[in-house]
Every structure is written in structure tokens, then in C-alpha cells.
C-alpha atoms as a PDB file:
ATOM      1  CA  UNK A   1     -37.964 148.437  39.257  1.00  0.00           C
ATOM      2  CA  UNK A   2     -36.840 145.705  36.685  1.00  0.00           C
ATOM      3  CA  UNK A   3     -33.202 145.582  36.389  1.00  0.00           C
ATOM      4  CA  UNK A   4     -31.034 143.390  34.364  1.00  0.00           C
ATOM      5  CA  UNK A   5     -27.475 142.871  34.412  1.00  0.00           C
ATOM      6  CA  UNK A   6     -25.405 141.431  32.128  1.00  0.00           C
ATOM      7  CA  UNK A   7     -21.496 139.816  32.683  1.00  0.00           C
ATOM      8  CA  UNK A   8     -19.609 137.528  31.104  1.00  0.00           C
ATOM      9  CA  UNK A   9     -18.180 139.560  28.254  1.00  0.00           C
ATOM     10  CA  UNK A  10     -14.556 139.599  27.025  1.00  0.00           C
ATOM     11  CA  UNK A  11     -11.781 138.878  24.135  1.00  0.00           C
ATOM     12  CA  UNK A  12     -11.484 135.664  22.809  1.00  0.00           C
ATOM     13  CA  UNK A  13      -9.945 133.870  20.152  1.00  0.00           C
ATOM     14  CA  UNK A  14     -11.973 132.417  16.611  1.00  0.00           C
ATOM     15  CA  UNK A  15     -13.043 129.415  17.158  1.00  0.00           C
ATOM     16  CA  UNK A  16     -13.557 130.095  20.817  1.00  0.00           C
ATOM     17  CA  UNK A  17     -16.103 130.346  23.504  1.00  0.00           C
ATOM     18  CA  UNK A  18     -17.598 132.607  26.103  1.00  0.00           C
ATOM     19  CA  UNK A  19     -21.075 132.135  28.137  1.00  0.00           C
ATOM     20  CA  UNK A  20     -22.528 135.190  28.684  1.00  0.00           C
ATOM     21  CA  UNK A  21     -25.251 135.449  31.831  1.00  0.00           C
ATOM     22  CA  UNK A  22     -27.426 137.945  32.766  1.00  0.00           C
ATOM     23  CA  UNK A  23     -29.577 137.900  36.210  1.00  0.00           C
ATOM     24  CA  UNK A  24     -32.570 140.251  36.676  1.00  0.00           C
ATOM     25  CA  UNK A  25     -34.035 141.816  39.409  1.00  0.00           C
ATOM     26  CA  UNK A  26     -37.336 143.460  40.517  1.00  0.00           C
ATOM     27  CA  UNK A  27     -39.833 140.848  39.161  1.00  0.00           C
ATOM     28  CA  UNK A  28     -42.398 139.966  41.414  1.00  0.00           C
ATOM     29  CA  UNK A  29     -43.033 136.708  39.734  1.00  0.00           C
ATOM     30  CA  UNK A  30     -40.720 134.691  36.924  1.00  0.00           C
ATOM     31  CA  UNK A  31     -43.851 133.417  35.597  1.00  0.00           C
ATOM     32  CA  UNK A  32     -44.995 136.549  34.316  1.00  0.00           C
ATOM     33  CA  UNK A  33     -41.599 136.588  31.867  1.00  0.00           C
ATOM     34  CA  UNK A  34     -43.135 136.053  28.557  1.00  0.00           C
ATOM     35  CA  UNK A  35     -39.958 136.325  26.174  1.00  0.00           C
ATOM     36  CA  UNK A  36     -36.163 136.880  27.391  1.00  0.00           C
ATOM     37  CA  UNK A  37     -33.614 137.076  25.153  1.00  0.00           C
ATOM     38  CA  UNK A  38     -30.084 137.944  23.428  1.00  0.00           C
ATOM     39  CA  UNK A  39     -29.457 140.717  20.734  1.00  0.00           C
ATOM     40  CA  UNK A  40     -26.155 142.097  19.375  1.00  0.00           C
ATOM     41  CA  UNK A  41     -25.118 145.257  17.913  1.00  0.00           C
ATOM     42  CA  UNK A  42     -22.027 145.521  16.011  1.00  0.00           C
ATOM     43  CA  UNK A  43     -20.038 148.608  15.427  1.00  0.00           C
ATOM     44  CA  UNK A  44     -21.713 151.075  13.686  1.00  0.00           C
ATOM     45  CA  UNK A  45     -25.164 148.305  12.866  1.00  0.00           C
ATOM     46  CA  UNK A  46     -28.378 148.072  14.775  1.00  0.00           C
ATOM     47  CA  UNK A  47     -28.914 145.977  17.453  1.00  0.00           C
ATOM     48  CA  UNK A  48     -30.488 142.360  16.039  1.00  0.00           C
ATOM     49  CA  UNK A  49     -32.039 139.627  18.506  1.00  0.00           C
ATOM     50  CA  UNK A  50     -30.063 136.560  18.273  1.00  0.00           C
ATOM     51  CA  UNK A  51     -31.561 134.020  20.732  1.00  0.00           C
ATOM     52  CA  UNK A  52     -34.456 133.869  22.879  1.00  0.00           C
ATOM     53  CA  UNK A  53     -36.517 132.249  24.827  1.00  0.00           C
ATOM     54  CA  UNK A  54     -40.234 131.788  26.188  1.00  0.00           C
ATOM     55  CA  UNK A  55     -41.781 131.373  29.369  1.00  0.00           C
ATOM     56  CA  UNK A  56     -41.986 127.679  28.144  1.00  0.00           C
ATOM     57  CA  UNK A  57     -38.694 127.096  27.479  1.00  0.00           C
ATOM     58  CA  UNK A  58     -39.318 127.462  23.317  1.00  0.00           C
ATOM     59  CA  UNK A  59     -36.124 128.943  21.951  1.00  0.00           C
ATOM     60  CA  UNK A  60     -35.314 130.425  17.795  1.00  0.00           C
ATOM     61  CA  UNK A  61     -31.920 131.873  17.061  1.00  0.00           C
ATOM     62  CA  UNK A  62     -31.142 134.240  14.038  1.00  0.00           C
ATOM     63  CA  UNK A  63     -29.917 131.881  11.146  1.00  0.00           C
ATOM     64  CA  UNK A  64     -26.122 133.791  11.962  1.00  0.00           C
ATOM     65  CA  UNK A  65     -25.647 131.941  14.981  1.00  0.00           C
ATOM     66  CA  UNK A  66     -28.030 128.597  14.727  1.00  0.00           C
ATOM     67  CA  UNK A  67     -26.325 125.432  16.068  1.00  0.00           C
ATOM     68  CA  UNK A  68     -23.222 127.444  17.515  1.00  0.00           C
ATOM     69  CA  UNK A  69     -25.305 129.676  20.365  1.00  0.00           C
ATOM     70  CA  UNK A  70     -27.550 128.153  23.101  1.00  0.00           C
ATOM     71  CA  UNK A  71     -29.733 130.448  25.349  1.00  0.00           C
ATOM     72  CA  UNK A  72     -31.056 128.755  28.037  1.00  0.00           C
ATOM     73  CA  UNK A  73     -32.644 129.603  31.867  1.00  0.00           C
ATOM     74  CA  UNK A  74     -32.940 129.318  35.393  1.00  0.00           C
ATOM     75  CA  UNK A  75     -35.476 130.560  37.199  1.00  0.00           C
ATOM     76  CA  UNK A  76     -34.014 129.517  40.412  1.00  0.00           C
ATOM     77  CA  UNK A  77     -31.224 131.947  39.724  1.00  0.00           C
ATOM     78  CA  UNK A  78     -33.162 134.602  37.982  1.00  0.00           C
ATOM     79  CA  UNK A  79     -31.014 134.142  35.426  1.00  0.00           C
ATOM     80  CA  UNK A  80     -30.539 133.622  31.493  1.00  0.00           C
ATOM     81  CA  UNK A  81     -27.291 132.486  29.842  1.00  0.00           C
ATOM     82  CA  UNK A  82     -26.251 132.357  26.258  1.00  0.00           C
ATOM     83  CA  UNK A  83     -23.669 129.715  25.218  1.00  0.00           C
ATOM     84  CA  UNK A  84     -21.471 130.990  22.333  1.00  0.00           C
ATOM     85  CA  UNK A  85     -19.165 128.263  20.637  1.00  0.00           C
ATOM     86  CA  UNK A  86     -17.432 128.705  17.629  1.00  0.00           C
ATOM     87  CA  UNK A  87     -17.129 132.350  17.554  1.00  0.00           C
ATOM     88  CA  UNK A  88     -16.515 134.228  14.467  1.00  0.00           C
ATOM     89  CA  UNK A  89     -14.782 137.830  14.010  1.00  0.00           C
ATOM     90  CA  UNK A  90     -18.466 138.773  12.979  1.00  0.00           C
ATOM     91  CA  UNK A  91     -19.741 138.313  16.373  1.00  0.00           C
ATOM     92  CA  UNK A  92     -18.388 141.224  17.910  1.00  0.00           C
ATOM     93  CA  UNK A  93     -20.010 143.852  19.586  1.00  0.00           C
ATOM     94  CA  UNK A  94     -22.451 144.720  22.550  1.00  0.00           C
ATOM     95  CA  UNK A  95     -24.515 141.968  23.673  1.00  0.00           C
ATOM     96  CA  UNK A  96     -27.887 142.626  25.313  1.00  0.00           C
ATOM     97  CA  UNK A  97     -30.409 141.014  27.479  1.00  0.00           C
ATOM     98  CA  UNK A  98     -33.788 142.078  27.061  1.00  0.00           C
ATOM     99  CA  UNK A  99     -36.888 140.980  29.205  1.00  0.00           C
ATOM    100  CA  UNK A 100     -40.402 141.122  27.874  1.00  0.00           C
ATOM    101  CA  UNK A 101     -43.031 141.431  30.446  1.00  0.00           C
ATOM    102  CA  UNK A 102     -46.459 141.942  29.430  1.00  0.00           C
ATOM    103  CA  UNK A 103     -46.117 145.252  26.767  1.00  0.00           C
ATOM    104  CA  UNK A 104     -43.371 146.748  28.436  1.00  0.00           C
ATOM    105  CA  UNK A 105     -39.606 145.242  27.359  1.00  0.00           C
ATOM    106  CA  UNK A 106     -36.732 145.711  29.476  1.00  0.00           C
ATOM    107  CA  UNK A 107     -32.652 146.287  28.534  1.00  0.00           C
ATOM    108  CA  UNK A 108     -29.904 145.336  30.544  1.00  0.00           C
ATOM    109  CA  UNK A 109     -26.444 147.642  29.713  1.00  0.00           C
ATOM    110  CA  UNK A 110     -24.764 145.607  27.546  1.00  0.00           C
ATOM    111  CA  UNK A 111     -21.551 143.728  27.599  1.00  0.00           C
ATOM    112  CA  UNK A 112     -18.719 143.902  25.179  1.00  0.00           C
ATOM    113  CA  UNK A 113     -17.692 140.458  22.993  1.00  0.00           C
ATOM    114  CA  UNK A 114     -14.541 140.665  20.533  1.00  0.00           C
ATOM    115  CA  UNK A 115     -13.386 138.220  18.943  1.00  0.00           C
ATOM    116  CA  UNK A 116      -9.933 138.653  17.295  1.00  0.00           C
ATOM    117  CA  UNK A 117      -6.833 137.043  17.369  1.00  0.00           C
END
């Protein structure tokens, strides 16, 4: 059973930064991860994909968040992170992983980001 986990969540400041991580479990074989990936949902807005990444290591960010979030991997770990620097009031809300493994696409449970001061 594919699980993913997501941590890394919390309040911060504008202007500030969190890495958020999320390690998955149940996957016989890394190499058979096509996409992974970050999406947020604000209050009361559907959930967008912000960042992901292929099995290659190609990455494409929604234009909200290009050149201040970094998603990156390590397979070693079973792991994905997303770097967030700069972070705006706007970017608050649930932040998912999601796992895409042949057709079937896995969520993780979310963890919360505010960012107020």
C-alpha cells in the first residue's frame, strides 16, 4: 500500500522560509515514480499543483511560486522536499504531496503552511 507522509509545516513570517518533506512508503521500486509533486489549497480554493518533478529529475513550477520554490528528490531517502523562500501571505494553506505511478496517483494528508505576521 503506497503511503505518503508529509511534515514540515508551520507559521512563519513574510519573507520567510520553511522546507517541507514528504517520504513515501510501499513502492516496490523508485524507478517506477513517473511524476511527484507539490499542490496547495488555500482556504476555501481548489487544490493547484505548484512544483513537480519527473522520474528524470525535470521540474515546472506554477508561475505563483517560480524562482522562490525548489522541489527536489532523494531516492535514497524515499523522499521529496519543497524549498519555499520568500513566502507570501498568499501561500497559505494545505500543502500536498502527490505520487504518480503508472495511472493511479497517490495523496499524502496534507500539512498546514501560514504565513502571517
Amino acid at each position: 500500500q503506497v503511503q505518503l507522509v508529509e511534515s514540515g509545516g508551520g507559521l512563519v513570517q513574510p519573507g520567510g522560509s520553511l522546507r517541507l518533506s514528504c517520504t513515501y512508503s510501499g513502492i516496490r521500486d523508485s524507478r517506477t515514480i513517473a511524476l511527484m509533486g507539490w499542490s496547495h489549497q488555500a482556504p476555501g480554493q481548489q487544490r493547484e499543483s505548484v512544483a513537480i518533478i519527473t522520474a528524470a529529475g525535470s521540474t515546472n513550477y506554477a508561475s505563483s511560486v517560480k524562482g522562490r520554490f525548489s522541489i527536489s528528490r532523494d531516492n535514497a531517502k524515499n523522499t521529496v522536499y519543497l524549498q519555499m523562500n520568500n513566502l507570501k501571505p498568499e501561500d497559505t494553506g494545505v500543502y500536498y504531496c502527490a505520487s504518480t505511478i503508472g495511472s493511479s496517483k497517490y495523496w499524502g494528508q496534507g500539512t498546514q503552511v501560514t504565513v502571517s505576521s
